[in-house]
Protein backbone atom coordinates (compact mmCIF):
# COMPACT_ATOMS: atom_id res chain seq x y z
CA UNK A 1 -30.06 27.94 -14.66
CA UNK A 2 -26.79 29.07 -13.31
CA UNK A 3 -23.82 27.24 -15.26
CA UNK A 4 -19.88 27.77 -13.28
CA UNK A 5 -16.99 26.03 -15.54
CA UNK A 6 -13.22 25.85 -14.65
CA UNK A 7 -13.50 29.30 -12.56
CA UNK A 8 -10.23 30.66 -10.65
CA UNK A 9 -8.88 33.69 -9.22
CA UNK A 10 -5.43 34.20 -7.70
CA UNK A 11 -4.26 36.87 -5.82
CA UNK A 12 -0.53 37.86 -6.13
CA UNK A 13 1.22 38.98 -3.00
CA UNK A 14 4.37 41.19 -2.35
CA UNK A 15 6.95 40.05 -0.20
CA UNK A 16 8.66 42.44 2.59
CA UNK A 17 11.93 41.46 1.29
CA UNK A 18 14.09 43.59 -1.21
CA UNK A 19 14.86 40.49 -3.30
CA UNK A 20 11.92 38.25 -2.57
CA UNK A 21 9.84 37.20 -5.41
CA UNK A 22 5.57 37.79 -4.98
CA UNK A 23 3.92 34.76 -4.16
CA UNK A 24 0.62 33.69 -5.67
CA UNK A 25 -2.45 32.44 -3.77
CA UNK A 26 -5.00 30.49 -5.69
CA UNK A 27 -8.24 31.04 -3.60
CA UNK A 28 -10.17 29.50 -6.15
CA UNK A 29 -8.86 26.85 -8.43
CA UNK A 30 -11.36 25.73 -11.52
CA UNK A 31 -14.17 24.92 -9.64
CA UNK A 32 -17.42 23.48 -11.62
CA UNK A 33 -20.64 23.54 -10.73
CA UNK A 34 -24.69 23.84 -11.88
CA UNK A 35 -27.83 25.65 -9.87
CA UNK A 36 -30.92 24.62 -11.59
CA UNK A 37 -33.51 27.63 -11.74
CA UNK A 38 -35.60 27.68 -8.34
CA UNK A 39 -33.07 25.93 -6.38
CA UNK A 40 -30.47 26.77 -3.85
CA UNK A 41 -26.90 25.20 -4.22
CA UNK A 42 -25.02 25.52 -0.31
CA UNK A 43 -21.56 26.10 -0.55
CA UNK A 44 -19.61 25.14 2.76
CA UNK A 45 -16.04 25.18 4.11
CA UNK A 46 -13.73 26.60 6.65
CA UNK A 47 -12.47 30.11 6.51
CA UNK A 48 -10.21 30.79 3.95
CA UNK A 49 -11.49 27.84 1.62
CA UNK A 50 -12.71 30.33 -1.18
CA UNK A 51 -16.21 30.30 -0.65
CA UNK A 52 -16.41 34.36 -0.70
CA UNK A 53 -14.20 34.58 -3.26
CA UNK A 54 -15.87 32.27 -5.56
CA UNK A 55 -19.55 33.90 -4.98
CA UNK A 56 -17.84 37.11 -5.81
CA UNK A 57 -15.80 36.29 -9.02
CA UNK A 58 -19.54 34.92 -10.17
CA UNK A 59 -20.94 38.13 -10.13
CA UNK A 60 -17.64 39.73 -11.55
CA UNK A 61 -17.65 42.19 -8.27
CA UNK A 62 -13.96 40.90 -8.73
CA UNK A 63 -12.73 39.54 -12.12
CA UNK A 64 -12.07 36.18 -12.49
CA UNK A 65 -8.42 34.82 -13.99
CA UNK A 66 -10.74 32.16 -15.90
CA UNK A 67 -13.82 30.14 -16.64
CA UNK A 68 -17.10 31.55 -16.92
CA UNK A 69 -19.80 31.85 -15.39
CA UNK A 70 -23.69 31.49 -17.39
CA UNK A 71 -26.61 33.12 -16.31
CA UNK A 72 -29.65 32.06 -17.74
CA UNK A 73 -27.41 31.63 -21.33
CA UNK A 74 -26.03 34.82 -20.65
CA UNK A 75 -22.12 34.40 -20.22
CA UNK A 76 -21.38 37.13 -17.28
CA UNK A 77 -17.36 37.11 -18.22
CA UNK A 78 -18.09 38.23 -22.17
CA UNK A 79 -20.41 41.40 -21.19
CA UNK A 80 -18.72 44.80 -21.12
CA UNK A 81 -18.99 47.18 -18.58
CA UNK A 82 -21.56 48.81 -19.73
CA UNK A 83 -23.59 45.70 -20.76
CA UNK A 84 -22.61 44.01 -17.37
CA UNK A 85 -23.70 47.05 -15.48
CA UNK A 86 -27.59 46.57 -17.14
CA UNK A 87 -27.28 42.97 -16.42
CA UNK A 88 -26.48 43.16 -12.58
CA UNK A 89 -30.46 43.53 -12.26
CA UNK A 90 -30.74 39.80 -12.83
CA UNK A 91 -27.94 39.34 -10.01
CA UNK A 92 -28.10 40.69 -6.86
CA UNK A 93 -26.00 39.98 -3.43
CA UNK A 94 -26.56 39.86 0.26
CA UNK A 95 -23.55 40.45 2.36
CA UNK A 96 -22.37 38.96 5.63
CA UNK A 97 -22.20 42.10 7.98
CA UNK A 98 -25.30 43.95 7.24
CA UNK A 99 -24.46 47.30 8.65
CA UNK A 100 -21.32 47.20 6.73
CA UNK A 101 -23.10 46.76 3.55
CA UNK A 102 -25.36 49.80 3.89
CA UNK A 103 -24.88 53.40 3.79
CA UNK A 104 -25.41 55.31 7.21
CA UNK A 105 -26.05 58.45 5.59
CA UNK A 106 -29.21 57.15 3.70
CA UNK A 107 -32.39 56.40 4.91
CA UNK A 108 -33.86 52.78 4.47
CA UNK A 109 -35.74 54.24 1.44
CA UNK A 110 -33.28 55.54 -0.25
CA UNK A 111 -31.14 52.62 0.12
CA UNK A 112 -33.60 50.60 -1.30
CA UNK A 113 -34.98 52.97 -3.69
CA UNK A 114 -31.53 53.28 -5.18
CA UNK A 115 -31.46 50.26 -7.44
CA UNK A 116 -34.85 51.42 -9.08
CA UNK A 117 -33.56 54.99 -9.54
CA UNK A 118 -30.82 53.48 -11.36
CA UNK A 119 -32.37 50.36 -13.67
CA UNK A 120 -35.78 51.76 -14.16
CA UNK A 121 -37.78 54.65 -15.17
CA UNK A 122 -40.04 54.93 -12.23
CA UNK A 123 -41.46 57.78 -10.95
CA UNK A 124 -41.05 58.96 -7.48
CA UNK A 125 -44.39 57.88 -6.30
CA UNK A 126 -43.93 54.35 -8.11
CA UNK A 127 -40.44 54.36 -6.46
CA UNK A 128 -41.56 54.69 -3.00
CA UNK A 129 -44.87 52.35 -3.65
CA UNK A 130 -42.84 49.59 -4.68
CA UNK A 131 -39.78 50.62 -2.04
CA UNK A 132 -43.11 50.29 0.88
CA UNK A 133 -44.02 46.75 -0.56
CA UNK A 134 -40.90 45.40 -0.58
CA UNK A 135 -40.18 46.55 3.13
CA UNK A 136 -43.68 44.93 3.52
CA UNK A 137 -42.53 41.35 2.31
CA UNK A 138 -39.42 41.63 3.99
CA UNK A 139 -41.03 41.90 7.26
CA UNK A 140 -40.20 45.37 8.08
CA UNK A 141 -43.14 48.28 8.59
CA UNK A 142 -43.72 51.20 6.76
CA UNK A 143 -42.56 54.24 9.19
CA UNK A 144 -38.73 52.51 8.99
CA UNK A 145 -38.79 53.94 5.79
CA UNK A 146 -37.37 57.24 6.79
CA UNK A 147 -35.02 55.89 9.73
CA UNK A 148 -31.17 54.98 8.99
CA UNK A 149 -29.61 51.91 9.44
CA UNK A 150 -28.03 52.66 12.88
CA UNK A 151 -31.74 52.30 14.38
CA UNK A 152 -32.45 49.22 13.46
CA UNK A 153 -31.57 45.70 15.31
CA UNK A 154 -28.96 43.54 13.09
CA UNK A 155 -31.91 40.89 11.77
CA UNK A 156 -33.62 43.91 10.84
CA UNK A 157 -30.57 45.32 9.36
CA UNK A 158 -30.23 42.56 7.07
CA UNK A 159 -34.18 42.12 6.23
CA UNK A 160 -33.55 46.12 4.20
CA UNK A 161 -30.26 44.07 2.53
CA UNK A 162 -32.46 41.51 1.23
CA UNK A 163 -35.44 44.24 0.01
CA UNK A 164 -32.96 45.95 -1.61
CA UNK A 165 -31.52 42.89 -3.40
CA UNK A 166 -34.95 41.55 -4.39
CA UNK A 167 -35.76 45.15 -5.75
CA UNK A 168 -35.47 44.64 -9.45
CA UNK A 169 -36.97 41.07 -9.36
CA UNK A 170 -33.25 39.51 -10.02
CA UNK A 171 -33.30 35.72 -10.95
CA UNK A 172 -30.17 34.84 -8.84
CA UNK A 173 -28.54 35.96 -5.91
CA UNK A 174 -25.59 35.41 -3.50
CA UNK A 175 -26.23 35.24 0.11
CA UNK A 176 -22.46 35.20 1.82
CA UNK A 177 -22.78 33.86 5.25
CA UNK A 178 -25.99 36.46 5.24
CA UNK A 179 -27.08 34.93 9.13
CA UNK A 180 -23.20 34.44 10.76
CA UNK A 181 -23.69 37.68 12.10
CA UNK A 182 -27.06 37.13 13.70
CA UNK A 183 -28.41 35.71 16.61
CA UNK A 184 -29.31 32.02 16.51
CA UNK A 185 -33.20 33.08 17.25
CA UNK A 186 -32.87 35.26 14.38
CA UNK A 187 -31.12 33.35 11.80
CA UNK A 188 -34.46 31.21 11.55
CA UNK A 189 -36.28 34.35 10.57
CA UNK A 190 -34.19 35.69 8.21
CA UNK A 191 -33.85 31.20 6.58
CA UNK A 192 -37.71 31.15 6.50
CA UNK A 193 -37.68 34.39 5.33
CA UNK A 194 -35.05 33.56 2.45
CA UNK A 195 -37.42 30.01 1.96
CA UNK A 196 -40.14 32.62 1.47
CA UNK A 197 -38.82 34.49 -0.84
CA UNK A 198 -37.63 32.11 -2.94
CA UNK A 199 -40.70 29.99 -3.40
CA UNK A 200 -42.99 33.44 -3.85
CA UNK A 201 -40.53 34.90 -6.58
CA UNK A 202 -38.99 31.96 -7.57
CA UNK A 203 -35.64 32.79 -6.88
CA UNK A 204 -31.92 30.95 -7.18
CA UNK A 205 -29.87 31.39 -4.72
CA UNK A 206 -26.13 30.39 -3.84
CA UNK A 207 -25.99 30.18 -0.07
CA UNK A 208 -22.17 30.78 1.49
CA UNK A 209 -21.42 29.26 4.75
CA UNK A 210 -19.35 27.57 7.18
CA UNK A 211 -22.11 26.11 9.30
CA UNK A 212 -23.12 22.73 8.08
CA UNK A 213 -26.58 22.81 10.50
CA UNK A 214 -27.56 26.18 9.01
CA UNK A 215 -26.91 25.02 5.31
CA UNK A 216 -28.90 21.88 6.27
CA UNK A 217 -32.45 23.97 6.30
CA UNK A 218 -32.22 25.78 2.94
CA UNK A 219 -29.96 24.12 0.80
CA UNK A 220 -31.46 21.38 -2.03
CA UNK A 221 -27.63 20.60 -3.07
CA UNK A 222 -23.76 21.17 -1.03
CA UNK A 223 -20.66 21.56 -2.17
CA UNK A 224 -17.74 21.35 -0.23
CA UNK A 225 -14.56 23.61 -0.64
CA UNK A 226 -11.52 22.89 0.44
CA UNK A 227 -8.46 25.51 -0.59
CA UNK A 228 -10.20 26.82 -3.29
CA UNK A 229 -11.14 23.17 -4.73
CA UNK A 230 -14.65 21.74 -4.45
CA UNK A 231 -13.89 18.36 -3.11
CA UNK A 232 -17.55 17.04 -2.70
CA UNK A 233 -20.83 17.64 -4.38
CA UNK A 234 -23.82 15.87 -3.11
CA UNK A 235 -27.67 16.09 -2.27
CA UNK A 236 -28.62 17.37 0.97
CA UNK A 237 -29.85 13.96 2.19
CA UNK A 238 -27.06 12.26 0.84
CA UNK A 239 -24.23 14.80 2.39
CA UNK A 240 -25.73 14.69 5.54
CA UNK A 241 -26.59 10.78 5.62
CA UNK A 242 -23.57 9.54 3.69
CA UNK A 243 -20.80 11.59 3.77
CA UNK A 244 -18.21 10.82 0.61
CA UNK A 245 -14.98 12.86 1.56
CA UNK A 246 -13.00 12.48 5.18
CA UNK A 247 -13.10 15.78 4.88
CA UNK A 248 -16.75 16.35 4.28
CA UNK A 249 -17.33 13.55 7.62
CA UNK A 250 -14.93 15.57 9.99
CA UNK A 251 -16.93 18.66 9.17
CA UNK A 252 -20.24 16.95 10.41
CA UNK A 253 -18.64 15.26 13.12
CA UNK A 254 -17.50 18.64 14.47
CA UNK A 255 -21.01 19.96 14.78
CA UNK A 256 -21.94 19.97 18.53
CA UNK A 257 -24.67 17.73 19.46
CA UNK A 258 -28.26 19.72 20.42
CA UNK A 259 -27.82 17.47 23.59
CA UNK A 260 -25.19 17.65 26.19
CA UNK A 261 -22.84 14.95 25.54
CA UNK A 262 -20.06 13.53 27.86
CA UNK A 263 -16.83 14.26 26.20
CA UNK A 264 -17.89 17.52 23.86
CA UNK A 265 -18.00 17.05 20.17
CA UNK A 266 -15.45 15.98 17.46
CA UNK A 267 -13.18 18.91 16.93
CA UNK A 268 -10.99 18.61 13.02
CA UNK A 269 -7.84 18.26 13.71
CA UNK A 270 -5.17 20.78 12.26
CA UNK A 271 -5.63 24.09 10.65
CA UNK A 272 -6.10 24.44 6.78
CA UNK A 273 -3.02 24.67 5.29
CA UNK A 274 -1.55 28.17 3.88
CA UNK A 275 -3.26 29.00 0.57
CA UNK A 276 0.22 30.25 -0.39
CA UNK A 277 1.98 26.89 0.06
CA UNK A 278 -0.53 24.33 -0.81
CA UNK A 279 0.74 20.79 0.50
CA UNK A 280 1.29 18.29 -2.74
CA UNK A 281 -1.32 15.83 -3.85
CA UNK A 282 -4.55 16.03 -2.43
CA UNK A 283 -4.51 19.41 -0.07
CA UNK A 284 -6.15 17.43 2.71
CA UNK A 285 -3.89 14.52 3.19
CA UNK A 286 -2.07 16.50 5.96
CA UNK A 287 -5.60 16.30 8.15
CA UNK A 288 -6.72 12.99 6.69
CA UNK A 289 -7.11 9.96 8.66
CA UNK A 290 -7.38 7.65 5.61
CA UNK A 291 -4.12 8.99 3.94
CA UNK A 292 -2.21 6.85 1.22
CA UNK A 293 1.19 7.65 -0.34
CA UNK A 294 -0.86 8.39 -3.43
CA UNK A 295 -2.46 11.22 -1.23
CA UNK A 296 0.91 12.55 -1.14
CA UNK A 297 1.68 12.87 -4.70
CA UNK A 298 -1.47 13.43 -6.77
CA UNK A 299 -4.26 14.98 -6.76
CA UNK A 300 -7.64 13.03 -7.29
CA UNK A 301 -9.88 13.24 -10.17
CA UNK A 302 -13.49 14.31 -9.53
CA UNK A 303 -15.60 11.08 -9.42
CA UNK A 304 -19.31 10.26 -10.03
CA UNK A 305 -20.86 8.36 -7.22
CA UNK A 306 -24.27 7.70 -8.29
CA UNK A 307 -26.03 11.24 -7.58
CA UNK A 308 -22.46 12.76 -6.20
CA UNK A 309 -19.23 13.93 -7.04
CA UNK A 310 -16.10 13.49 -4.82
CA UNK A 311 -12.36 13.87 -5.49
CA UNK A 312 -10.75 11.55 -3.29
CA UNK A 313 -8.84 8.54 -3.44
CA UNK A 314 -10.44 6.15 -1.71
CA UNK A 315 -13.10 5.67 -4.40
C-alpha cells in the first residue's frame, strides 16, 4: 500500500528587480492520499495544478519541504541516500516524452539492461535473457534489442520506458501523462498494455493526467488537483456519474462529445490562477459558478461524502 500525508514542495523564485523580494510558489500544498496494493489511483488537473510535481516529490526525484510518503511501511523521506538509492528498485517511473527520457547513445538493451547491472548481480547472459523477455512482454521483438531509440516509432519508444521500469519487478510506479505524447490509436495500446501489466505482476500504479476520458479506462480511484490542493477524491463511477466539486463538473463538461454536437463542447471558463499569487479562500472561487462570500475568505475543509472526499463549500 502506498500511504501520502500532508506532502508539499515550494519552489522559491528570484525577482528581476534589485530590491524585489523572491516569491514562493507552493505547487503542492499537503496533499493526502492512499493507493491500496494492486490498484491504480488517477490523478487529474490542468497544467500547472501540481500533478508532476507531486508524483515526483513521492519518489524523492525532488525533495519534498514535508510529509511523507510510505511505501509498503517503508517511509521514502527517512532513507538516506544510500539506503534510498537500494530502495528505488521497488519504485520505478515512466515519463511523459519518451524519447526525452532515454539515452540516444545506448542501445534498447543497454537501456534496459542498465537497472539490472546496477541492483543485481546478474551475469551478462542472465542480463540479456531477462532484458529479451521483458522486450517480449512489452510488445517489442527481439532484433530491437541492438537498435537506438531514434529508430523506433514514439508508442514503441515508450513500450522500452515501461520494460525498463518493470525491470527489477518494482511494486509501484509513476506513469506522468505516459500516453499525452502519443497518438490516440496508440494510447489504447500502451492503457491495455499498462492494464496488462498490472494484473500479470500485480503492480500499483499512480497515473498523471489531464485527460479525464483517458483516466476513465485505467483508473479504480481520481483525485482532482487544483493549485497544488486535491480538491476531490472519489471512485471512478462516482467521479464520472456524480461529480462533487464545480470544479471537478466543468472538467467533464469540457470533454468533447464522441458525436458531433451543434454548439461544440463546454469550454472552463478562465485560466488557473498564478501559483505565485493564489486568490484567497477557496483557489477556485474566481472560476466558480456557485461562489459564496465564504468562497472568498476561507478555505474549505476536506469532507467525507459517503465513499468521497471534497473540499468545497457547498456541502
Amino acid at each position: 500500500m502506498i500511504q501520502v500525508y500532508a506532502l508539499k514542495k515550494s519552489f522559491s523564485i528570484r525577482k528581476s528587480g534589485l530590491f524585489q523580494q523572491p516569491s514562493c510558489i507552493r505547487a503542492v500544498d499537503g496533499i493526502s492520499f492512499t493507493i491500496p496494493r494492486g490498484h491504480t489511483l488517477g490523478m487529474v488537473g490542468e497544467s500547472g495544478s501540481g500533478k508532476s510535481t507531486a508524483a515526483r516529490a513521492m519518489l524523492r526525484l525532488i525533495e519534498p519541504d514535508n510529509g511523507s510518503v510510505i511505501v509498503d511501511g517503508t517511509n521514502v523521506g527517512s532513507l538516506s541516500r544510500h539506503d534510498l538509492r537500494l530502495f528505488r528498485r521497488n519504485m520505478q517511473i515512466v515519463f511523459q516524452d519518451p524519447y526525452g527520457a532515454l539515452n540516444p547513445r545506448m542501445t534498447v538493451g543497454k537501456i534496459v539492461s542498465e537497472a539490472l547491472k546496477t541492483h543485481t548481480s546478474m551475469t551478462i547472459k542472465e542480463m540479456k535473457d531477462r532484458t529479451m523477455k521483458l522486450l517480449e512482454i512489452t510488445g517489442l521483438q527481439g532484433d530491437h534489442y541492438d537498435r537506438y531509440p531514434h529508430e523506433f516509432s514514439g508508442g514503441q519508444r515508450q513500450r522500452i520506458g515501461i520494460a525498463r521500469a518493470i525491470a527489477l519487478n518494482p511494486k509501484f510506479i509513476v506513469l506522468d501523462e505516459p500516453v499525452s505524447a502519443l497518438d490516440v490509436s496508440i494510447q489504447g495500446q500502451i492503457l491495455n498494455l499498462l492494464a496488462e501489466l498490472r494484473e500479470r505482476l500485480s503492480l500499483t500504479y499512480l497515473f498523471v493526467a489531464h485527460d479525464l476520458a483517458v483516466v476513465e479506462h485505467i483508473s479504480d480511484r481520481i483525485v482532482v488537483m487544483y493549485l497544488g490542493k486535491i480538491v476531490e477524491e472519489n471512485s471512478k463511477i462516482g467521479l464520472y456519474r456524480e461529480p462533487l466539486h464545480p470544479y471537478t463538473k466543468s472538467l467533464l463538461k469540457s470533454i468533447p462529445e464522441k458525436k458531433p454536437v451543434k454548439h461544440g463542447f463546454a469550454a472552463l471558463r478562465g485560466e488557473i490562477p498564478s501559483p505565485e499569487n493564489p486568490p484567497p479562500g477557496c483557489h477556485f472561487s474566481p472560476r466558480c459558478p456557485h461562489v459564496m462570500d465564504v468562497c472568498r475568505e476561507v478555505y474549505p475543509y476536506s469532507r467525507n461524502i459517503g465513499d468521497a472526499k471534497v473540499a468545497c463549500h457547498l456541502y
